[in-house]
C-alpha atoms as a PDB file:
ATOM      1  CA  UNK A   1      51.092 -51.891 106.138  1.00  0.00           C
ATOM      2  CA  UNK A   2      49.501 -55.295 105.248  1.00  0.00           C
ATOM      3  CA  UNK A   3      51.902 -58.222 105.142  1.00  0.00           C
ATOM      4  CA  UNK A   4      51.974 -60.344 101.848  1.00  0.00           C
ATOM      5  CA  UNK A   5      53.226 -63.274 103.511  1.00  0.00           C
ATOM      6  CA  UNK A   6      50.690 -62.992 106.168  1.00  0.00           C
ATOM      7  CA  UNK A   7      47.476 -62.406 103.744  1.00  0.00           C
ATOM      8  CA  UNK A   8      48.956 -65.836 101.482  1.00  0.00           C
ATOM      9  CA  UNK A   9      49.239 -67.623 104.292  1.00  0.00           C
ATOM     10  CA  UNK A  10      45.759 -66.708 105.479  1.00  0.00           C
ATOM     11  CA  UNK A  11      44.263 -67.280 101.830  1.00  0.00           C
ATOM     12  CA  UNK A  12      45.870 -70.536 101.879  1.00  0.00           C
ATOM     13  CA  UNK A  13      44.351 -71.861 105.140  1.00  0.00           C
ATOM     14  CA  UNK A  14      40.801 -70.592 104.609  1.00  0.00           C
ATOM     15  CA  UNK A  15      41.174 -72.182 101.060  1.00  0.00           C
ATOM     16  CA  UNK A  16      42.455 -75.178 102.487  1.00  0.00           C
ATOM     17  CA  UNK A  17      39.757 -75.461 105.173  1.00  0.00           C
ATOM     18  CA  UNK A  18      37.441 -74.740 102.846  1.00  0.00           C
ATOM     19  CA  UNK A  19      38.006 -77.423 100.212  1.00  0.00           C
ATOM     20  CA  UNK A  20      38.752 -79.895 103.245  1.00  0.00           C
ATOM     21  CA  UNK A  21      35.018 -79.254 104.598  1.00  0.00           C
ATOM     22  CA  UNK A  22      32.980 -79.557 101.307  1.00  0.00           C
ATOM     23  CA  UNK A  23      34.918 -82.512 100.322  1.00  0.00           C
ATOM     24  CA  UNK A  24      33.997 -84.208 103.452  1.00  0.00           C
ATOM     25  CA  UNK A  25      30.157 -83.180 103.030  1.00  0.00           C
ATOM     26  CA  UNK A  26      30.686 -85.086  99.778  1.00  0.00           C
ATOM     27  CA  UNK A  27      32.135 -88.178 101.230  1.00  0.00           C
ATOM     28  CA  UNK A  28      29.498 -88.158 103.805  1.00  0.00           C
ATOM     29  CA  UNK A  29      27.012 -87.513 101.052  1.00  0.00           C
ATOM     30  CA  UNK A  30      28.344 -90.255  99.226  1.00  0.00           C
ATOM     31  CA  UNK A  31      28.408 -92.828 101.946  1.00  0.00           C
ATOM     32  CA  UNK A  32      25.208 -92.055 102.972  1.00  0.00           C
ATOM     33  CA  UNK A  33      23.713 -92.968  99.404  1.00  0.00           C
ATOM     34  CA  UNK A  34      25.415 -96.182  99.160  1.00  0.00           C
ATOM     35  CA  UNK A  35      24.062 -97.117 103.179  1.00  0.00           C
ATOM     36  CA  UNK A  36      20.746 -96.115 101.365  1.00  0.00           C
ATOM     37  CA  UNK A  37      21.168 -98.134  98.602  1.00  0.00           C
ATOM     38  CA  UNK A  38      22.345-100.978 100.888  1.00  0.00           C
ATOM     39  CA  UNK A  39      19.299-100.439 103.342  1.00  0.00           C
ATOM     40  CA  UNK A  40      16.755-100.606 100.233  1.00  0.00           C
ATOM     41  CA  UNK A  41      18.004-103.533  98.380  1.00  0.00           C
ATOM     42  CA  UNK A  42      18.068-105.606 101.607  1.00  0.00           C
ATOM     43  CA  UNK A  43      14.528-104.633 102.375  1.00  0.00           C
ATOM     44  CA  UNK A  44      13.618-105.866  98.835  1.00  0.00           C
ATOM     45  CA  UNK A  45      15.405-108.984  99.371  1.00  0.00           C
ATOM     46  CA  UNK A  46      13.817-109.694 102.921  1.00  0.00           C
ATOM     47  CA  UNK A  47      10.078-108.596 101.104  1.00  0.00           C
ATOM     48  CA  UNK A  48      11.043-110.543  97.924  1.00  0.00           C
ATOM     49  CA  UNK A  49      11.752-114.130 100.448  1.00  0.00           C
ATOM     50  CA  UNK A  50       8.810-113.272 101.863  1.00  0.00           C
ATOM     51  CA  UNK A  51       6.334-112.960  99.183  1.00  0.00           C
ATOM     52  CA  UNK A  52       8.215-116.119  97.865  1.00  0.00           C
ATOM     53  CA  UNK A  53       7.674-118.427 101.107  1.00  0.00           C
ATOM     54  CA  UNK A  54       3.560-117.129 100.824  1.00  0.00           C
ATOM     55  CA  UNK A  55       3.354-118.174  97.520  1.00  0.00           C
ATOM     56  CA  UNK A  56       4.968-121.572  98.165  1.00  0.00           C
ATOM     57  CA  UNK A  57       2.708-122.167 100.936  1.00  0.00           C
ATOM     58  CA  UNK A  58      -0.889-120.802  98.729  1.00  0.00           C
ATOM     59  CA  UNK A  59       0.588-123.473  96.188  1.00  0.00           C
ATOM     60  CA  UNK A  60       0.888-125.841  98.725  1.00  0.00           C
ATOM     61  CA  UNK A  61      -2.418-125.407  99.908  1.00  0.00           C
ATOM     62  CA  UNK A  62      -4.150-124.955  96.535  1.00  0.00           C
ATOM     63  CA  UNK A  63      -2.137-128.777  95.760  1.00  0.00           C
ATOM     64  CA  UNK A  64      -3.585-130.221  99.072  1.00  0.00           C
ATOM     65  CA  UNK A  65      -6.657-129.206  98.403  1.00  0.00           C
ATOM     66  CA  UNK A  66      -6.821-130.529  95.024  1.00  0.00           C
ATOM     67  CA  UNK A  67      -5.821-134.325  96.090  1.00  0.00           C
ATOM     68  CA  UNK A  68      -8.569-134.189  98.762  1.00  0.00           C
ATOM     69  CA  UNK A  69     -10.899-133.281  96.209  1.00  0.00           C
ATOM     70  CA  UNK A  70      -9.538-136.010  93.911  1.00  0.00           C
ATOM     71  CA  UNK A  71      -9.442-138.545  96.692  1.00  0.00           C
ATOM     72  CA  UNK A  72     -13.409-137.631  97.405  1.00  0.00           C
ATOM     73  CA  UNK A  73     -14.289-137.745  93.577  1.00  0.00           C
ATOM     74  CA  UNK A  74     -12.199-141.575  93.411  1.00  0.00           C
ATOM     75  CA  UNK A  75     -14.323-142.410  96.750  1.00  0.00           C
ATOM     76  CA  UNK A  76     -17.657-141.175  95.131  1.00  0.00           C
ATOM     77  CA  UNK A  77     -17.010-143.219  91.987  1.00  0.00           C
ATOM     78  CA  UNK A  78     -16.713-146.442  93.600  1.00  0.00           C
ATOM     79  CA  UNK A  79     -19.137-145.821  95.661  1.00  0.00           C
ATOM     80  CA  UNK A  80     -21.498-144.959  92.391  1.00  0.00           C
ATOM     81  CA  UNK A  81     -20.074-148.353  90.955  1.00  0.00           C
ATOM     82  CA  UNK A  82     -20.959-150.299  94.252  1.00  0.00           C
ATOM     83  CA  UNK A  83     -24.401-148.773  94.104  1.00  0.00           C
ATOM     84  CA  UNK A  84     -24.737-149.473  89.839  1.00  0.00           C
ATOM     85  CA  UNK A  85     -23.708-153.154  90.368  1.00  0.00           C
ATOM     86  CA  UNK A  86     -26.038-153.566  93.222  1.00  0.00           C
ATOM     87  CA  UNK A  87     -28.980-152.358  91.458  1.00  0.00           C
ATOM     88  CA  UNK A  88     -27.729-154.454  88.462  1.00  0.00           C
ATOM     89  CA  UNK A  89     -27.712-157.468  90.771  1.00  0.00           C
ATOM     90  CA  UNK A  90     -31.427-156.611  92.090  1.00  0.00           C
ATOM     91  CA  UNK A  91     -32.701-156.257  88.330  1.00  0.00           C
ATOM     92  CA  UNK A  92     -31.319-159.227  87.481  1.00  0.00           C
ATOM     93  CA  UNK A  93     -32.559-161.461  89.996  1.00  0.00           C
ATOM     94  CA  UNK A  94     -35.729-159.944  89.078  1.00  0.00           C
ATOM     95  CA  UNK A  95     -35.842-161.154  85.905  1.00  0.00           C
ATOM     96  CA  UNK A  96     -34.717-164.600  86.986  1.00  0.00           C
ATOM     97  CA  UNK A  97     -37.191-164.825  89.356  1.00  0.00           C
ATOM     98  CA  UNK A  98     -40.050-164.350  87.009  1.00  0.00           C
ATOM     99  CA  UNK A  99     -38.194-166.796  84.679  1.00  0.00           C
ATOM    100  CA  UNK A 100     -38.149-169.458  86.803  1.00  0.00           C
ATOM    101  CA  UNK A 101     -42.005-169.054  87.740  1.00  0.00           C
ATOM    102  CA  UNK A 102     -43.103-168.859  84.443  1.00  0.00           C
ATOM    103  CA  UNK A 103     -40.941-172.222  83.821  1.00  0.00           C
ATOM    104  CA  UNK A 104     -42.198-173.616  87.337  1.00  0.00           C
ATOM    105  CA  UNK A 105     -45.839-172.880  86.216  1.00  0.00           C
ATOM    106  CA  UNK A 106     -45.059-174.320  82.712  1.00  0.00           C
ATOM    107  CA  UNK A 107     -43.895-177.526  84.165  1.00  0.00           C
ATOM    108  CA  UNK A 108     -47.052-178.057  86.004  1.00  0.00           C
ATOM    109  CA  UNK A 109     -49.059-177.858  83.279  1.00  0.00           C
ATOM    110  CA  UNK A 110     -47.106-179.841  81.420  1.00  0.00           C
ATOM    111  CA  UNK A 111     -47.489-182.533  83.995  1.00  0.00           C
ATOM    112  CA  UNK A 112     -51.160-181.491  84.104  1.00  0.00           C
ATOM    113  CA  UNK A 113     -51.369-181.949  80.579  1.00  0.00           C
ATOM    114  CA  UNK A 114     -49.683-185.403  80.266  1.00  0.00           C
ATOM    115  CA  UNK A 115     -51.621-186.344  82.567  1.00  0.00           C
ATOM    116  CA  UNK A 116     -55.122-185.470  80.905  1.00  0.00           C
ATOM    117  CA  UNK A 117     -53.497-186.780  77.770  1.00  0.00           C
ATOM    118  CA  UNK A 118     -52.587-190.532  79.103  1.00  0.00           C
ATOM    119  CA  UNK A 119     -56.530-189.840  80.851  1.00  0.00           C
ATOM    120  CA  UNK A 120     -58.061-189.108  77.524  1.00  0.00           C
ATOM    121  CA  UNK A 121     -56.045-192.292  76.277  1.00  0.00           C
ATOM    122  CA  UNK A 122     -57.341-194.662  78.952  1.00  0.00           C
ATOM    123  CA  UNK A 123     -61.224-193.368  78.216  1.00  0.00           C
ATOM    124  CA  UNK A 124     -61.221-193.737  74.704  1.00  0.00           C
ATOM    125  CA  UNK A 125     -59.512-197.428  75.054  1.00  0.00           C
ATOM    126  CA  UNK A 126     -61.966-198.332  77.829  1.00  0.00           C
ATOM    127  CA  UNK A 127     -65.192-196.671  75.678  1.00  0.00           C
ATOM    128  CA  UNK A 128     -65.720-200.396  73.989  1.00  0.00           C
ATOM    129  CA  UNK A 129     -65.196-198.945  70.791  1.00  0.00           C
ATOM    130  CA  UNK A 130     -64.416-201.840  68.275  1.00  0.00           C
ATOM    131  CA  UNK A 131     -60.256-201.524  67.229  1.00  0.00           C
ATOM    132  CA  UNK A 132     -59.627-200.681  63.881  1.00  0.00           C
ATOM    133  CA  UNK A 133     -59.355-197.340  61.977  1.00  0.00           C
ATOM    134  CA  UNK A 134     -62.176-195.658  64.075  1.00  0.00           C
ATOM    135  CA  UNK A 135     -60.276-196.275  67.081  1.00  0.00           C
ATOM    136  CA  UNK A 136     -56.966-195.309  66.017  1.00  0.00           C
ATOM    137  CA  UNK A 137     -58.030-192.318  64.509  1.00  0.00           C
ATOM    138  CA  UNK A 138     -59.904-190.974  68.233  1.00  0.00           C
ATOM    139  CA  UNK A 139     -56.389-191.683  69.509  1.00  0.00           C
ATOM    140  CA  UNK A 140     -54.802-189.594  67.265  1.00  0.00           C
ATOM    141  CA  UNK A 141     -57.151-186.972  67.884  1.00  0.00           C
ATOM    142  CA  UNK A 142     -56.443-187.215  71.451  1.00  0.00           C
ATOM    143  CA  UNK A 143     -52.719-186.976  70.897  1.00  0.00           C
ATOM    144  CA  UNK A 144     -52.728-184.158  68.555  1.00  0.00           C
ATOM    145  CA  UNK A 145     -54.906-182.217  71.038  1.00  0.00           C
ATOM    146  CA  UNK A 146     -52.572-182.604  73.971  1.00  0.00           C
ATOM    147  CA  UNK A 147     -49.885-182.815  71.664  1.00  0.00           C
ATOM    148  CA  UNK A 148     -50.809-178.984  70.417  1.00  0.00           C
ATOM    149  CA  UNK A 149     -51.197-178.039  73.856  1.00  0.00           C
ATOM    150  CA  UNK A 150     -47.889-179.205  75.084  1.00  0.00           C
ATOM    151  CA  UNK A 151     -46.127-177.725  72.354  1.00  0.00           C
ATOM    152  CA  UNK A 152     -48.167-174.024  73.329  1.00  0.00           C
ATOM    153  CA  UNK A 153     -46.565-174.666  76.546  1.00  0.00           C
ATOM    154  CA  UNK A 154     -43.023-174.604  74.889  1.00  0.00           C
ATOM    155  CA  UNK A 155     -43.538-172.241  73.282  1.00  0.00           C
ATOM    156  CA  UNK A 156     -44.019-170.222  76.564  1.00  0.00           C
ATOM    157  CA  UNK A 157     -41.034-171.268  78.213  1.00  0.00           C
ATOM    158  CA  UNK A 158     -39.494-170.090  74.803  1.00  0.00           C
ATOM    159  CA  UNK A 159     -40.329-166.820  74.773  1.00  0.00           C
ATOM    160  CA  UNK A 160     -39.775-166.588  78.349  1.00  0.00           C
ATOM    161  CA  UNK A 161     -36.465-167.203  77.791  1.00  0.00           C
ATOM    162  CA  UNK A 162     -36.097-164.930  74.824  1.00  0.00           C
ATOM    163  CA  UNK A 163     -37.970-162.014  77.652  1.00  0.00           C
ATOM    164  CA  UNK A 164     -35.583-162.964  80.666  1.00  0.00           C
ATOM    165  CA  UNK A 165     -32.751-162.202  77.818  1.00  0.00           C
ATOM    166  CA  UNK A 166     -33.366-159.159  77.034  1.00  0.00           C
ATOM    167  CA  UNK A 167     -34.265-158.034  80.156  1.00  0.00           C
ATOM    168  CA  UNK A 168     -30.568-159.128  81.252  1.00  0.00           C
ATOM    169  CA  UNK A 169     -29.128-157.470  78.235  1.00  0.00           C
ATOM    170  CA  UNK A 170     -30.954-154.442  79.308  1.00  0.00           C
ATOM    171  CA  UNK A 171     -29.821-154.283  82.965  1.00  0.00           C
ATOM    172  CA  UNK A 172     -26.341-154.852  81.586  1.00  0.00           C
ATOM    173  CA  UNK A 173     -26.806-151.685  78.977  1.00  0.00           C
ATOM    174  CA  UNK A 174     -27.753-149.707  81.849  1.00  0.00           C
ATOM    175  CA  UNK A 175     -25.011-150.833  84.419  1.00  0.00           C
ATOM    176  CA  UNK A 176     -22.570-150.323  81.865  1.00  0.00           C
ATOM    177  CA  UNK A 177     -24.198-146.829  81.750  1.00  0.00           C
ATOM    178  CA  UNK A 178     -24.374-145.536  84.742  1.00  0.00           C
ATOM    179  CA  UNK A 179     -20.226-146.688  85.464  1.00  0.00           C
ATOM    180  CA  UNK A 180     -19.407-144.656  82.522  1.00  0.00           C
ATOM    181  CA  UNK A 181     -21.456-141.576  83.624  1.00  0.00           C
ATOM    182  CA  UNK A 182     -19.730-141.760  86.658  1.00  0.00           C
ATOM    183  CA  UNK A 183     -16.491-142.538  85.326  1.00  0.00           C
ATOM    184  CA  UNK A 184     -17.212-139.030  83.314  1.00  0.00           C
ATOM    185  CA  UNK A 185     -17.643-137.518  86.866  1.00  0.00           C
ATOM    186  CA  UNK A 186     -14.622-137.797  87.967  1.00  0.00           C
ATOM    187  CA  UNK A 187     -12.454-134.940  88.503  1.00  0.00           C
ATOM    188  CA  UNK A 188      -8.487-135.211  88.440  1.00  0.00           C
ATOM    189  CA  UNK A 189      -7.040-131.531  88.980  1.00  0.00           C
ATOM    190  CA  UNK A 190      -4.090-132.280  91.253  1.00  0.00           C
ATOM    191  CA  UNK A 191      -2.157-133.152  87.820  1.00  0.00           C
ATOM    192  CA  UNK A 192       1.574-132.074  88.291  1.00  0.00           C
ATOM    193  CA  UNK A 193       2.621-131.065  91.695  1.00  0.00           C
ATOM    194  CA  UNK A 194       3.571-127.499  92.247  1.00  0.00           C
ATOM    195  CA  UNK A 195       7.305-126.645  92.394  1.00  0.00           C
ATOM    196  CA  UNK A 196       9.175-124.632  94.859  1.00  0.00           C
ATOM    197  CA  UNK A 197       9.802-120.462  93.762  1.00  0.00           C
ATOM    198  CA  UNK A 198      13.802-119.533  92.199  1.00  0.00           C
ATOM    199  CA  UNK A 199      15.629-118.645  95.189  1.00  0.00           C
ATOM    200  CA  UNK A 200      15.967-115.325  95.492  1.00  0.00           C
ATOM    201  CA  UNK A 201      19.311-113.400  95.173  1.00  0.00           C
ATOM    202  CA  UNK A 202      20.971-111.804  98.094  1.00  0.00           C
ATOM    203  CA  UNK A 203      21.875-108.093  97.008  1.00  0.00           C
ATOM    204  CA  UNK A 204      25.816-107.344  96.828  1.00  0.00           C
ATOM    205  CA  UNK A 205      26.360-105.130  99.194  1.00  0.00           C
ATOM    206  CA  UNK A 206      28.441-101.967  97.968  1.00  0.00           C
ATOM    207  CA  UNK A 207      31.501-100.722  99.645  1.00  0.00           C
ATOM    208  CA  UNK A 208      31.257 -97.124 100.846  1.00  0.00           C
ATOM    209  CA  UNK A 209      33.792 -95.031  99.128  1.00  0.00           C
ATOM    210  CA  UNK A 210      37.076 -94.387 100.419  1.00  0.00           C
ATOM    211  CA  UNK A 211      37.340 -90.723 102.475  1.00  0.00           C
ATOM    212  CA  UNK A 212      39.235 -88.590 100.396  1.00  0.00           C
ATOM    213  CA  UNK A 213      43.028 -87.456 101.324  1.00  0.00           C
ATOM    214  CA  UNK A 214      43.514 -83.728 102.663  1.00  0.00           C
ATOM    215  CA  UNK A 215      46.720 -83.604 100.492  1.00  0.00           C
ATOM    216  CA  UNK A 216      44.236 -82.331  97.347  1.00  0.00           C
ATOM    217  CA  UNK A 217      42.880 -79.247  99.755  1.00  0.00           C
ATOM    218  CA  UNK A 218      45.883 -78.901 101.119  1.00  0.00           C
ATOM    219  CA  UNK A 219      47.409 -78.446  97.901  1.00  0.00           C
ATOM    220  CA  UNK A 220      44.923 -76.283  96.907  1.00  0.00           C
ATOM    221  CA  UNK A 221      44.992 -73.791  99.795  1.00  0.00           C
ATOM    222  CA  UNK A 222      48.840 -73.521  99.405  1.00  0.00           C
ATOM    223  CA  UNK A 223      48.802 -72.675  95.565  1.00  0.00           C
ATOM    224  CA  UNK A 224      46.043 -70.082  96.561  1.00  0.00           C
ATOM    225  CA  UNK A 225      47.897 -68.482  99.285  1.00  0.00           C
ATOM    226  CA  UNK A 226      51.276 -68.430  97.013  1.00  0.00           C
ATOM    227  CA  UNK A 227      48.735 -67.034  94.185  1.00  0.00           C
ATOM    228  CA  UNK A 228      46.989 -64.364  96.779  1.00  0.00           C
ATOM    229  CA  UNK A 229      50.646 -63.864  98.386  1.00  0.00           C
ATOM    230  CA  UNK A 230      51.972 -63.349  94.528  1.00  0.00           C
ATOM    231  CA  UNK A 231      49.314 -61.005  94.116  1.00  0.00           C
ATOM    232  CA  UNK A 232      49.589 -58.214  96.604  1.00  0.00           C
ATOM    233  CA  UNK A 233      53.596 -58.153  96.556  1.00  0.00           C
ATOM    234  CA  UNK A 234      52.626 -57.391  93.008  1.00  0.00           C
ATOM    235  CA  UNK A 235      50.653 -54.793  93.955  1.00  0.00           C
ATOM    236  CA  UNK A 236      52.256 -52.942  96.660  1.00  0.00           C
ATOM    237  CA  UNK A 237      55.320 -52.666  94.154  1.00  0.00           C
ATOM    238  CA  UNK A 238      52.905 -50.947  92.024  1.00  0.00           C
END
């Protein structure tokens, strides 16, 4: 004859064993998602610093690269400018050069001229020629002749001048020219320097959850044994 007492107690133990077990697959089911959640934030935070310190340094770079191209472009324009202003200076001496052989030749016949003139002077005063208004009418012809011719040479020199002008004013124009095309050449990209990425936020880790008290199970397996134990004494007095 089967024992009530014995089959409760039985119940109660396997229940008890029972609930003990599958609430410590939970627990260890539980634990093992938060060490997984724990293992894949810090991975994201290691891959997040790391994709961080590559950027910074392709920024850094990128910036370095851009004030040795703006150093070169600051080089190339003075070097442009050296270049306009000695061209300027070679045009210019040019000009002078021819303007002071034009005046140079001018001045010689000038001198060649006075000369003729005081000649032609001296001839007609030594020709014999009775004074009066005969006489000082050949001398005026003489003077106006020379006279004309002097002021023809002038004129030259005038419009000599006028030339070397505007051949100065034209070298000028085109120095001024060729500084502002190359000042329109120049390239400034390095503009703001780059700044450093946010700093990325360490992950909190989470706690693993507590293990569970065997008082619940235990519980458990002793309300099923009195319940299984309840049960057959029930049923035996049947």
């Amino acid at each position: 004859m089967c024992n009530p007492l014995a089959l409760g107690i039985a119940s109660g133990v396997g229940s008890a064993v029972t609930g003990i077990a599958e609430q410590n697959r939970a627990h260890r089911a539980q634990v093992d998602a938060v060490n997984r959640s724990n293992a894949i934030a810090r991975q994201k935070y290691i891959n997040d610093i790391t994709i961080s310190a590559y950027n910074d340094q392709r920024k850094g770079e990128v910036f370095t690269a851009q004030l040795q191209a703006d150093a070169a472009s600051r080089t190339n324009l003075f070097k442009q400018r050296e270049i306009n202003q000695i061209e300027a200076n070679r045009a210019s001496e040019s000009a002078q050069q021819e303007l002071r052989e034009k005046v140079t030749e001018t001045m010689f016949a000038s001198q060649e001229n006075l000369a003729k003139a005081i000649q032609a002077q001296g001839s007609v005063l030594a020709s014999g020629q009775q004074a009066g208004q005969s006489l000082m009418l050949t001398a005026d012809d003489v003077e106006r002749k020379y006279g004309y011719q002097q002021a023809q040479l002038d004129a030259s020199i005038f419009d000599s001048t006028k030339a070397y002008g505007i051949k100065q004013f034209g070298v000028n124009l085109d120095q001024y020219s060729a500084d502002v095309n190359a000042l329109n050449n120049l390239t400034t990209t390095a503009v703001v320097a780059p700044s450093a990425s946010f700093k990325t936020i360490r992950p909190t880790k989470q706690a693993p959850p507590e293990k569970p008290s065997i008082l619940g199970p235990l519980l458990g397996g002793f309300s099923a044994g009195v319940s299984t134990w309840s049960g057959v004494k029930t049923a035996l007095k049947d």
